[in-house]
Structure formats: structure tokens, C-alpha cells
C-alpha atoms as a PDB file:
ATOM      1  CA  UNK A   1     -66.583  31.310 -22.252  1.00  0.00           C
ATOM      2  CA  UNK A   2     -63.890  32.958 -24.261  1.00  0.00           C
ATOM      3  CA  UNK A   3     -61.737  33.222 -20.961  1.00  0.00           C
ATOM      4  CA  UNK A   4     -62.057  29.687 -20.261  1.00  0.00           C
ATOM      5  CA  UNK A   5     -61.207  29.029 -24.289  1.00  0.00           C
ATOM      6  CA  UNK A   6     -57.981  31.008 -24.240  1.00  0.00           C
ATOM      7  CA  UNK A   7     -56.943  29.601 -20.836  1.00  0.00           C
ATOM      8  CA  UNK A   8     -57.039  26.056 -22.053  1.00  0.00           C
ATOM      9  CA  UNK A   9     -55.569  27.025 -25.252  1.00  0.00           C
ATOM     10  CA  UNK A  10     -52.349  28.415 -23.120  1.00  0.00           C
ATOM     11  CA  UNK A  11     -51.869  24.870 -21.291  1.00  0.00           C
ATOM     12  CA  UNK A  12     -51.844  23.476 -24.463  1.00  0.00           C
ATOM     13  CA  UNK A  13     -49.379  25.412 -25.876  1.00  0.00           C
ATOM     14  CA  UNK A  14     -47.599  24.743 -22.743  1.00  0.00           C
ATOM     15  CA  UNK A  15     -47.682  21.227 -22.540  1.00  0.00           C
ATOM     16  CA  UNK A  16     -46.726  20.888 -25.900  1.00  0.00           C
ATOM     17  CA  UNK A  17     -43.408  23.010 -25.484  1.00  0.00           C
ATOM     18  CA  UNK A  18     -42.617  20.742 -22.431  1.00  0.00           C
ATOM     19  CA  UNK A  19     -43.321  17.806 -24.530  1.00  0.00           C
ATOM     20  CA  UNK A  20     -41.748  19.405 -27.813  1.00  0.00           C
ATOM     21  CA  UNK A  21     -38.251  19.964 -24.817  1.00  0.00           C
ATOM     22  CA  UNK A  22     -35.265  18.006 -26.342  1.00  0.00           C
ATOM     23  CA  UNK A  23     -34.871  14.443 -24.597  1.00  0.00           C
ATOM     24  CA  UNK A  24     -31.593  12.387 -23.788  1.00  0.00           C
ATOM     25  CA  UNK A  25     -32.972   9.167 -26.325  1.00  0.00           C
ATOM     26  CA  UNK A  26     -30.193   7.094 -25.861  1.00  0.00           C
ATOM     27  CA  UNK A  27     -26.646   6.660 -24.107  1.00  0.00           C
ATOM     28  CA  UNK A  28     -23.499   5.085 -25.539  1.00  0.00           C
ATOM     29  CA  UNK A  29     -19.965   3.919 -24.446  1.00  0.00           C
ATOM     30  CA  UNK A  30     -16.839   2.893 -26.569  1.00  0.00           C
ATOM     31  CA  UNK A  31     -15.473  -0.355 -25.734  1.00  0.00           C
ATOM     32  CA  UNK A  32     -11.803  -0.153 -25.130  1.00  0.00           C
ATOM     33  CA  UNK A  33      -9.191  -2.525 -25.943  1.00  0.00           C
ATOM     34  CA  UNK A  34      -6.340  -1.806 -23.866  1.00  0.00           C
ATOM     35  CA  UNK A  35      -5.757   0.339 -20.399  1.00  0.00           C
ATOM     36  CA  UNK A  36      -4.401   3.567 -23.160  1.00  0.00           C
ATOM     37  CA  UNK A  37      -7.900   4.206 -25.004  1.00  0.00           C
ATOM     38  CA  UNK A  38      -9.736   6.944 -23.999  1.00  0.00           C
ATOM     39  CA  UNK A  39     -13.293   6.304 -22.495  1.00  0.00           C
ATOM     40  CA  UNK A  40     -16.671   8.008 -24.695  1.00  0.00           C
ATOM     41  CA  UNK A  41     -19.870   8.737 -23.314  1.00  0.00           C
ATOM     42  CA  UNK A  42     -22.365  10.033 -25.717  1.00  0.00           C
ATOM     43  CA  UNK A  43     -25.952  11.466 -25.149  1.00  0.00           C
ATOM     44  CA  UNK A  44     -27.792  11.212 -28.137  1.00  0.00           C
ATOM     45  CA  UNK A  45     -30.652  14.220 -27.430  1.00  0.00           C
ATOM     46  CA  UNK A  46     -33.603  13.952 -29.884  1.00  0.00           C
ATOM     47  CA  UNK A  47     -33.885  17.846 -30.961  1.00  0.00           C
ATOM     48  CA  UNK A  48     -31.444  20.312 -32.354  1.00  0.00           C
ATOM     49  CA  UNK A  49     -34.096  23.557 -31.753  1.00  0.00           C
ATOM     50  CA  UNK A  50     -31.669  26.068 -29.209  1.00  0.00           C
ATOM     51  CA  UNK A  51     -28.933  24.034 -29.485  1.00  0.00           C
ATOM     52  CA  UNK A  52     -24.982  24.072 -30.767  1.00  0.00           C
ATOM     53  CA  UNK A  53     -22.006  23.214 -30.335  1.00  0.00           C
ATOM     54  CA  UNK A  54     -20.085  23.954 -26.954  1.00  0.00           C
ATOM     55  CA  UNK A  55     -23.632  24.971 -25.519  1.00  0.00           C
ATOM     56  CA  UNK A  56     -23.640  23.635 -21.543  1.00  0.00           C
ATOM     57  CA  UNK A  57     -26.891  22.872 -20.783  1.00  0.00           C
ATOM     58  CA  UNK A  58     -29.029  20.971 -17.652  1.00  0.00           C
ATOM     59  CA  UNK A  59     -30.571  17.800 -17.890  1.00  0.00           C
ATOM     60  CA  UNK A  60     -33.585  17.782 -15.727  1.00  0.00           C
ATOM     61  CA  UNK A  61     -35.751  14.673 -14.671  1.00  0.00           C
ATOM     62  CA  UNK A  62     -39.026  14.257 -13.878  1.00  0.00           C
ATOM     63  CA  UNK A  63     -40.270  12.610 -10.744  1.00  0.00           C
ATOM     64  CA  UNK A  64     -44.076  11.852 -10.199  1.00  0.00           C
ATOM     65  CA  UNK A  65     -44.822  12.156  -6.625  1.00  0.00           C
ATOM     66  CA  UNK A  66     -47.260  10.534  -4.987  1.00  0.00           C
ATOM     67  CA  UNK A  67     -48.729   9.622  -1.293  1.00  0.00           C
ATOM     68  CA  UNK A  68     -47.145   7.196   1.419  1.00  0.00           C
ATOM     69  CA  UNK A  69     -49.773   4.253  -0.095  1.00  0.00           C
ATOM     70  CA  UNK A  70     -49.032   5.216  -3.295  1.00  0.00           C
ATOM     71  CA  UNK A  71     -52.645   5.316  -4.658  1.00  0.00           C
ATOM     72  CA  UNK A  72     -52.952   8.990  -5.315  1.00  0.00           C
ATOM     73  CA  UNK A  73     -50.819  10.930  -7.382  1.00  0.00           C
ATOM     74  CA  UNK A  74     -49.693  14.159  -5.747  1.00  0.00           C
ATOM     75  CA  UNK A  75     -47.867  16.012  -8.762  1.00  0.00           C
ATOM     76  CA  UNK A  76     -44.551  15.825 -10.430  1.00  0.00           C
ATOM     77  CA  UNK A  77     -41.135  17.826 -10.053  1.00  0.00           C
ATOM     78  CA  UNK A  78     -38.409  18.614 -12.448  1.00  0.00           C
ATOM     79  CA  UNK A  79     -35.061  17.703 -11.083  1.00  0.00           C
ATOM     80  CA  UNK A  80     -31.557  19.031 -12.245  1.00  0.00           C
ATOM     81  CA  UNK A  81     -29.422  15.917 -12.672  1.00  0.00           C
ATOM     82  CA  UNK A  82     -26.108  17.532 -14.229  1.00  0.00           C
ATOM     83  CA  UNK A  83     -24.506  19.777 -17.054  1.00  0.00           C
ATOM     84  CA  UNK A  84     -24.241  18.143 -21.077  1.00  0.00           C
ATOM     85  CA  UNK A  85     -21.930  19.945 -23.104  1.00  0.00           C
ATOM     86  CA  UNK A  86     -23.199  19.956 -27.240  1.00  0.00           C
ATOM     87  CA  UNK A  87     -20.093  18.310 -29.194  1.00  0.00           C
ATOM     88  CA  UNK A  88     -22.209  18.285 -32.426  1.00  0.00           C
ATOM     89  CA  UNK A  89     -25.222  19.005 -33.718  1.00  0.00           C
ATOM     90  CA  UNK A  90     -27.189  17.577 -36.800  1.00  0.00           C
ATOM     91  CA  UNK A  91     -30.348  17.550 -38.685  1.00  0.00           C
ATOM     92  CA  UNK A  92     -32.795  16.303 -36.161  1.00  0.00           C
ATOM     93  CA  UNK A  93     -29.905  14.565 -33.454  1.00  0.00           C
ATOM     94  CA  UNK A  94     -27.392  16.497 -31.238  1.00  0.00           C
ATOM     95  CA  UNK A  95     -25.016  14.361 -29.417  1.00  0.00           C
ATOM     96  CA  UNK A  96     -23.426  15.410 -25.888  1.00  0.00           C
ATOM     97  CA  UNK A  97     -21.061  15.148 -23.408  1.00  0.00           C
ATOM     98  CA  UNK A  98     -21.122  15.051 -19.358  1.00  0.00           C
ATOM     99  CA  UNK A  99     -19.611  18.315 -18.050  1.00  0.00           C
ATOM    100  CA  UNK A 100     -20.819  18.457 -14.359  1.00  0.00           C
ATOM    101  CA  UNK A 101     -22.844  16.384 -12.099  1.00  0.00           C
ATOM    102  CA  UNK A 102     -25.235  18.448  -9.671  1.00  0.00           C
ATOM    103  CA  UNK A 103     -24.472  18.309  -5.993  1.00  0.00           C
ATOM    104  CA  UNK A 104     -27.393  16.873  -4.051  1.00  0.00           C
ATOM    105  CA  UNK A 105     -27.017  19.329  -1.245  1.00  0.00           C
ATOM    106  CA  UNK A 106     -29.472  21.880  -2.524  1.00  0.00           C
ATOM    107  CA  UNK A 107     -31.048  19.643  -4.661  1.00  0.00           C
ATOM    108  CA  UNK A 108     -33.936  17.007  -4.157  1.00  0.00           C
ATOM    109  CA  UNK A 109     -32.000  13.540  -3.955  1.00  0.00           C
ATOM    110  CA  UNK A 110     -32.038  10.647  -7.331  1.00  0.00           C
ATOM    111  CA  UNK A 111     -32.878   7.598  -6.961  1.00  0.00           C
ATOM    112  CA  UNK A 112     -30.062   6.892  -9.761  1.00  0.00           C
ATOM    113  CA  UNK A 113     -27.739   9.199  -9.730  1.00  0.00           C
ATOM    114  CA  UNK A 114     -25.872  10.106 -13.432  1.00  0.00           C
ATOM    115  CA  UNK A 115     -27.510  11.249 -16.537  1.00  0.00           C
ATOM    116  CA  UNK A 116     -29.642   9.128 -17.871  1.00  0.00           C
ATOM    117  CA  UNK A 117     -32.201   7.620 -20.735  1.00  0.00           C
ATOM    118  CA  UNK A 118     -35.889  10.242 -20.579  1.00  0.00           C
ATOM    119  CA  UNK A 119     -34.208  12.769 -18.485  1.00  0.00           C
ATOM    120  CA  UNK A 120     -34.968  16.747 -20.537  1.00  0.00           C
ATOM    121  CA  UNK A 121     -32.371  19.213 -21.748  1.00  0.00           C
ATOM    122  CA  UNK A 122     -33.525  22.368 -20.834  1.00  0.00           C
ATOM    123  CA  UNK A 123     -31.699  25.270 -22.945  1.00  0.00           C
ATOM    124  CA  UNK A 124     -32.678  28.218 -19.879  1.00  0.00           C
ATOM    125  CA  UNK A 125     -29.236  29.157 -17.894  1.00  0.00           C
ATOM    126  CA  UNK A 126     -27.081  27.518 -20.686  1.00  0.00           C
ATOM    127  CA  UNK A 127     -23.851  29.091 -21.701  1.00  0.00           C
ATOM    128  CA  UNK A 128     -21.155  28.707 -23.992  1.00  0.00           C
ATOM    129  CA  UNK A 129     -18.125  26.763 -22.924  1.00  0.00           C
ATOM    130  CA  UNK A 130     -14.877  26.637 -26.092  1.00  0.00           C
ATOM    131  CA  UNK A 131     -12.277  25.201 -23.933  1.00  0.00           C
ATOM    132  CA  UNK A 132     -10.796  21.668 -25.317  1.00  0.00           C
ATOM    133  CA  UNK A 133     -12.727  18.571 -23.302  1.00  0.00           C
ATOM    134  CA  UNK A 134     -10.470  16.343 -20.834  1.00  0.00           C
ATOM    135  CA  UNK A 135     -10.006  12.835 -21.887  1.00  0.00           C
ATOM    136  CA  UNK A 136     -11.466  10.417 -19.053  1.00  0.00           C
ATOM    137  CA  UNK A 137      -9.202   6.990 -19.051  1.00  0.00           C
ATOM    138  CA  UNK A 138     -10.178   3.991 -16.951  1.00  0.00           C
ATOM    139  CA  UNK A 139     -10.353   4.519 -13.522  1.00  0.00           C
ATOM    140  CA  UNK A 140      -7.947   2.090 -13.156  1.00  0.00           C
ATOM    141  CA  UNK A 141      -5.233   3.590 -15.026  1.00  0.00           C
ATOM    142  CA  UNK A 142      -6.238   6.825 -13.323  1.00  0.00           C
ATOM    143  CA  UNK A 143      -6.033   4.703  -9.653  1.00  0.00           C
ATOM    144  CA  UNK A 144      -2.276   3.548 -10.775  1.00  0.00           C
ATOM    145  CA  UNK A 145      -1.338   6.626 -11.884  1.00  0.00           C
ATOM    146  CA  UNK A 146      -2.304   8.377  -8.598  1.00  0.00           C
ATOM    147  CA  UNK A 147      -0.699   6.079  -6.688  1.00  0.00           C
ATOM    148  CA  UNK A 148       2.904   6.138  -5.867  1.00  0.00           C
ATOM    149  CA  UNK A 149       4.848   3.144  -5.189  1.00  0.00           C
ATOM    150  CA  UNK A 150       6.131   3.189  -1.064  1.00  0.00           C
ATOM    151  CA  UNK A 151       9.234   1.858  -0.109  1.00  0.00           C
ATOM    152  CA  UNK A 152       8.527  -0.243   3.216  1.00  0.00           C
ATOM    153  CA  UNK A 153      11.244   0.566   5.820  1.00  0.00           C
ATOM    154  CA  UNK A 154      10.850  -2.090   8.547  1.00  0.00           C
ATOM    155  CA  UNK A 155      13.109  -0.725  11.749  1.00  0.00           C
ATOM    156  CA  UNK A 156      14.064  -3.468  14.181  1.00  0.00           C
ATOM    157  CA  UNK A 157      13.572  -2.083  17.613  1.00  0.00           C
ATOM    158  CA  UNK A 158      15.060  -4.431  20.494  1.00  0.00           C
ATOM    159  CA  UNK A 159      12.851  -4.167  23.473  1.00  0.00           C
ATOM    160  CA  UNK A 160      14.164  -3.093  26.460  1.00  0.00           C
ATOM    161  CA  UNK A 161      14.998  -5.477  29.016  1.00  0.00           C
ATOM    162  CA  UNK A 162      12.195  -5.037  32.265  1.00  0.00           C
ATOM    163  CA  UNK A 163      13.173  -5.103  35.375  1.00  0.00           C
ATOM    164  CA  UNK A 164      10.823  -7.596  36.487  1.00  0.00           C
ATOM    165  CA  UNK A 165      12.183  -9.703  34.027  1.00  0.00           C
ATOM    166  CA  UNK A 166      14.698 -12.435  34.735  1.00  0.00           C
ATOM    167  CA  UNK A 167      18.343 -12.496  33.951  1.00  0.00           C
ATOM    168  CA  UNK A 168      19.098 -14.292  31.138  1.00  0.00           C
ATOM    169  CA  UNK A 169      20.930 -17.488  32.310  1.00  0.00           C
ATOM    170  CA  UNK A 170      24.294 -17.823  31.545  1.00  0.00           C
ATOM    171  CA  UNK A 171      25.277 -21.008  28.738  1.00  0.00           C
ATOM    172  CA  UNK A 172      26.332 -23.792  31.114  1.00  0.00           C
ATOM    173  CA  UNK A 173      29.815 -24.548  30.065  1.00  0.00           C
ATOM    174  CA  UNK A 174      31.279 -28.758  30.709  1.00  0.00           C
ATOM    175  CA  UNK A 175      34.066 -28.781  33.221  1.00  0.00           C
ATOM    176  CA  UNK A 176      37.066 -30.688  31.359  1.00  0.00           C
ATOM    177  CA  UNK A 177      38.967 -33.347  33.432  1.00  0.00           C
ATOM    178  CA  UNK A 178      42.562 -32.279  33.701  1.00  0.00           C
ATOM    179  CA  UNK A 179      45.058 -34.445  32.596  1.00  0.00           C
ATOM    180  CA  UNK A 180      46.744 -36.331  35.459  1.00  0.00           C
ATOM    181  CA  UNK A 181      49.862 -34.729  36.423  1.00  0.00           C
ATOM    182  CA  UNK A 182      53.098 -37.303  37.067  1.00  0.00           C
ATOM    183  CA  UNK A 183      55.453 -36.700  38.951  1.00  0.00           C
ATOM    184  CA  UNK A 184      58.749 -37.498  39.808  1.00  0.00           C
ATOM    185  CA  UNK A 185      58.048 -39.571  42.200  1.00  0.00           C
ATOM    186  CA  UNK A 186      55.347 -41.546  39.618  1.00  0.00           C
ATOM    187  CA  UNK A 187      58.344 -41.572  37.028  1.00  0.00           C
ATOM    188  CA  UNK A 188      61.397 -43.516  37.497  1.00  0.00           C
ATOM    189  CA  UNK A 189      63.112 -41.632  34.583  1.00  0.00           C
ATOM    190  CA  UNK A 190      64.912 -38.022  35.946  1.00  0.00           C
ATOM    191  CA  UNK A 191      65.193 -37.059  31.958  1.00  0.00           C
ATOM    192  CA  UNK A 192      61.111 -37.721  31.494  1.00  0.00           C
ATOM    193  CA  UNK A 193      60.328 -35.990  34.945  1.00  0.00           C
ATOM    194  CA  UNK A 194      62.386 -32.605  33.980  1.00  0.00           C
ATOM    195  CA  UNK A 195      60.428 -32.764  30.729  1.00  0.00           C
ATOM    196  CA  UNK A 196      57.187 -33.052  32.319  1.00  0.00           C
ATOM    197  CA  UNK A 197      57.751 -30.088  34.842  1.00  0.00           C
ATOM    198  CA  UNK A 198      58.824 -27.867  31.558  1.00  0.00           C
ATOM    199  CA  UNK A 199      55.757 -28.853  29.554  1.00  0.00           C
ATOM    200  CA  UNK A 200      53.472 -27.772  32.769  1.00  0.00           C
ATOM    201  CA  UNK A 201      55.755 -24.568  33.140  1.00  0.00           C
ATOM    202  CA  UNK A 202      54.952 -23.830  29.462  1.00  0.00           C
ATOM    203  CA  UNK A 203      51.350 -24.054  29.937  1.00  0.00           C
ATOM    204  CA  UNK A 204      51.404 -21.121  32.204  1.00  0.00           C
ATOM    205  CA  UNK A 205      50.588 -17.198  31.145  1.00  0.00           C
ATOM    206  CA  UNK A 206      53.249 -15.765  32.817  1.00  0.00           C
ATOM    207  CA  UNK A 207      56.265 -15.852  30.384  1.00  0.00           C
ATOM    208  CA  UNK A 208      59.143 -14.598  33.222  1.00  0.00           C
ATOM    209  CA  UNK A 209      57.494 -17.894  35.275  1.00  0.00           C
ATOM    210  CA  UNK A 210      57.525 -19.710  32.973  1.00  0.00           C
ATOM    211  CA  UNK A 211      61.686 -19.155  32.260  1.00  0.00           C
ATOM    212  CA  UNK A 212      62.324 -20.160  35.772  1.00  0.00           C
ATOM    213  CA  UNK A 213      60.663 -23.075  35.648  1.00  0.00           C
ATOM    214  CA  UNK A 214      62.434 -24.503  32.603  1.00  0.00           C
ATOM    215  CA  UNK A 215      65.815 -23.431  33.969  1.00  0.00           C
ATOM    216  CA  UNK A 216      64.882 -25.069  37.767  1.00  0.00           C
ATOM    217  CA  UNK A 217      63.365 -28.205  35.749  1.00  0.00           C
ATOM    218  CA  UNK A 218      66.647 -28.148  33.683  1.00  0.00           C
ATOM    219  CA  UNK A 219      69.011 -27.714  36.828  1.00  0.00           C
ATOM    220  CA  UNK A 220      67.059 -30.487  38.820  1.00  0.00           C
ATOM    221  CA  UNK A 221      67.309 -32.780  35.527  1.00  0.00           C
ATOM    222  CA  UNK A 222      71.073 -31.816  35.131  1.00  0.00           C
ATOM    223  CA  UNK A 223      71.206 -32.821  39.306  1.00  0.00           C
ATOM    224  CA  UNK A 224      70.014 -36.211  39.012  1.00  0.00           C
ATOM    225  CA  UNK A 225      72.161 -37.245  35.632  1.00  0.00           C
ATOM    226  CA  UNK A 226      74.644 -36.251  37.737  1.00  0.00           C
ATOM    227  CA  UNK A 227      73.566 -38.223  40.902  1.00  0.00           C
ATOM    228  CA  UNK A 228      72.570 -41.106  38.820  1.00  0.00           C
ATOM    229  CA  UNK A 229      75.770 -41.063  36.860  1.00  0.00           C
ATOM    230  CA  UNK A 230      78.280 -41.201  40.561  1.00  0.00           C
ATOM    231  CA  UNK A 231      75.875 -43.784  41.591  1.00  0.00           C
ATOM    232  CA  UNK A 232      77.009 -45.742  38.509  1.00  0.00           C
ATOM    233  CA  UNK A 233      80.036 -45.014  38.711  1.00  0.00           C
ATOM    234  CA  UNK A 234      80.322 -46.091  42.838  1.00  0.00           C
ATOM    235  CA  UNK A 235      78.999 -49.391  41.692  1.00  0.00           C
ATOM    236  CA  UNK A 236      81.364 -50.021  39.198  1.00  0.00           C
ATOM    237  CA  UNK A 237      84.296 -49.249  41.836  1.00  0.00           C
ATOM    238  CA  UNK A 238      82.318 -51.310  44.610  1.00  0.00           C
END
């Protein structure tokens, strides 16, 4: 009888430490007002007893587990969420900081992950950590300061031409009509004829050609105001 007294007198004084274990009450974030204030998340942990400033210590859930139909209950676990860090302590209220989430790799799994409302500090493996706590901004500031503005570079390549492709067709060009060219024989003026044969000999590339032609066209014009003035002159004497 007094085995069976002191044993239940141990799980009482066991259950009440559990129970008397500090407990995350309440969570709070700052409102910011522009993209430069710094965010604040408090934990507001109901119990001061082991506790101080720069203390790291685990918050720990509790799961109930039960069977597949979910009538029976099977037992509960204690889960490590993450790491608080103390910022300040008071009369009955210490207030904390995240430090570390837990990796879920050797851990049971959450099914919400992040420190939360009713999850228990537990003071065993804590340590003391003094250096100065990193500012969190908005994770969109933090997204546009990671990111580096790219200068697009856009390379036009000019595909090569396939050989099963066709030629490309050539512009069609408008044949001209030449101007008619008059003769001597279409002219009954020697002076206008010689002209005509040195305006076509001008029109030609070949400068040395071109010479001769105004010097024949000038001899042949010089031929038939001679002709044409003894022909005058023959009709006068006639």
C-alpha cells in the first residue's frame, strides 16, 4: 500500500512539472509602414522559472496520437518545433524570439510548421547565445535586394541559306523604250543631223570613241555645208 502511495504521488509530481513547463501564450507581429521597417515576432511564454535573457531554448509540441478510426487514443508525443531565443524576461512573462526552425528529417513531421500558440519551452539542452540578433525585413525587400537587374542582349543571327532552298528571285527590272534614233536620212537639215550623231557619240562610255565621233560628225557636217553651199552657189550661176 505504501508502494502504490508513493508511486502515484511521483506521477503527480510529474504531471504537475509538465503542466507547471513554461507555454508560448500568445504570438505578435509589428505592422510596418513602409518596405524599410524591420519585421518583430514576439513569443510571449507564460513563466520566467529557468529562464533569461539570451537563453536558446526548444519549443516542443504535443501531438495526441490515436488509431486509423480515430476512436481510441493511443498516447501522445512531444515534438521539437524550433529554437526561441529569451530577449527579456519579467515578473511572471518572458518574451522571445525565433532563432532556428528544426529540420524535419530526423524529426516526426507538423502538421503546421513554425512556432506556434500551446507549443512548451523546455529549458533541457538550452544554452546561452550573446551575439546581436539579425533584423528580418520583408521578404520582398529581401527578394529585390537579391536580385540583380540583367541586361538583355538579343543577338540577331541570320540563318543560313539551305541548299534545298530556292534562290531568291532576282527584282524584275521594266525594259525602257529607247528613244527613236533619226537619222540623216529622216532629217533634211545636215547642221541638225551632225548634232544628233554627237549627242549619241556622247552617250557612249568610251571617252577616246566618243572624240572620234564628234570630230567624224563635225567633218561630215562641215562636208555637207560645203556641198550644200556649191549647190547654191551652181544655181545662182545656172
Amino acid at each position: 500500500m505504501m508502494k502504490m502511495f508513493v508511486f502515484i504521488l511521483a506521477i503527480g509530481f510529474a504531471t504537475s512539472a509538465r503542466a507547471a513547463d513554461p507555454t508560448v501564450v500568445d504570438v505578435r507581429r509589428n505592422i510596418t509602414l513602409s518596405e524599410d521597417d524591420t519585421v518583430y515576432k514576439d513569443f510571449y511564454i507564460n513563466g520566467t522559472a529557468g529562464l533569461k535573457k539570451n537563453l536558446v531554448v526548444t519549443a516542443v509540441r504535443k501531438i495526441n496520437i490515436r488509431d486509423a478510426s480515430g476512436a481510441s487514443a493511443v498516447g501522445e508525443i512531444f515534438v521539437p518545433v524550433g529554437q526561441l531565443k529569451i530577449i527579456a524576461v519579467f515578473d511572471k512573462v518572458a518574451v522571445a524570439r525565433e532563432y532556428a526552425l528544426l529540420s524535419r528529417d530526423e524529426l516526426p513531421m507538423l502538421e503546421q510548421t513554425g512556432i506556434m500558440t500551446g507549443d512548451r519551452i523546455e529549458v533541457k539542452g538550452s544554452f546561452i547565445d550573446n551575439s546581436k540578433p539579425k533584423p528580418k525585413r520583408k521578404v520582398a525587400e529581401e527578394t529585390g535586394a537579391a536580385t540583380t537587374t540583367a541586361v538583355a542582349v538579343t543577338t540577331v543571327i541570320t540563318p543560313a541559306a539551305s541548299p534545298l532552298a530556292p534562290a531568291p528571285t532576282a527584282p524584275t527590272m521594266t525594259p525602257q523604250t529607247p528613244e527613236p534614233v533619226r537619222t540623216a536620212a529622216t532629217v533634211g537639215n545636215p547642221v541638225e543631223s551632225a548634232n544628233l550623231k554627237v549627242d549619241s557619240a556622247l552617250k557612249t562610255t568610251n571617252p577616246a570613241s566618243t572624240a572620234a565621233a564628234v570630230a567624224a560628225s563635225s567633218a561630215s557636217a562641215g562636208e555637207s555645208l560645203e556641198k550644200t553651199a556649191d549647190s547654191g552657189n551652181n544655181t545662182l550661176h545656172e
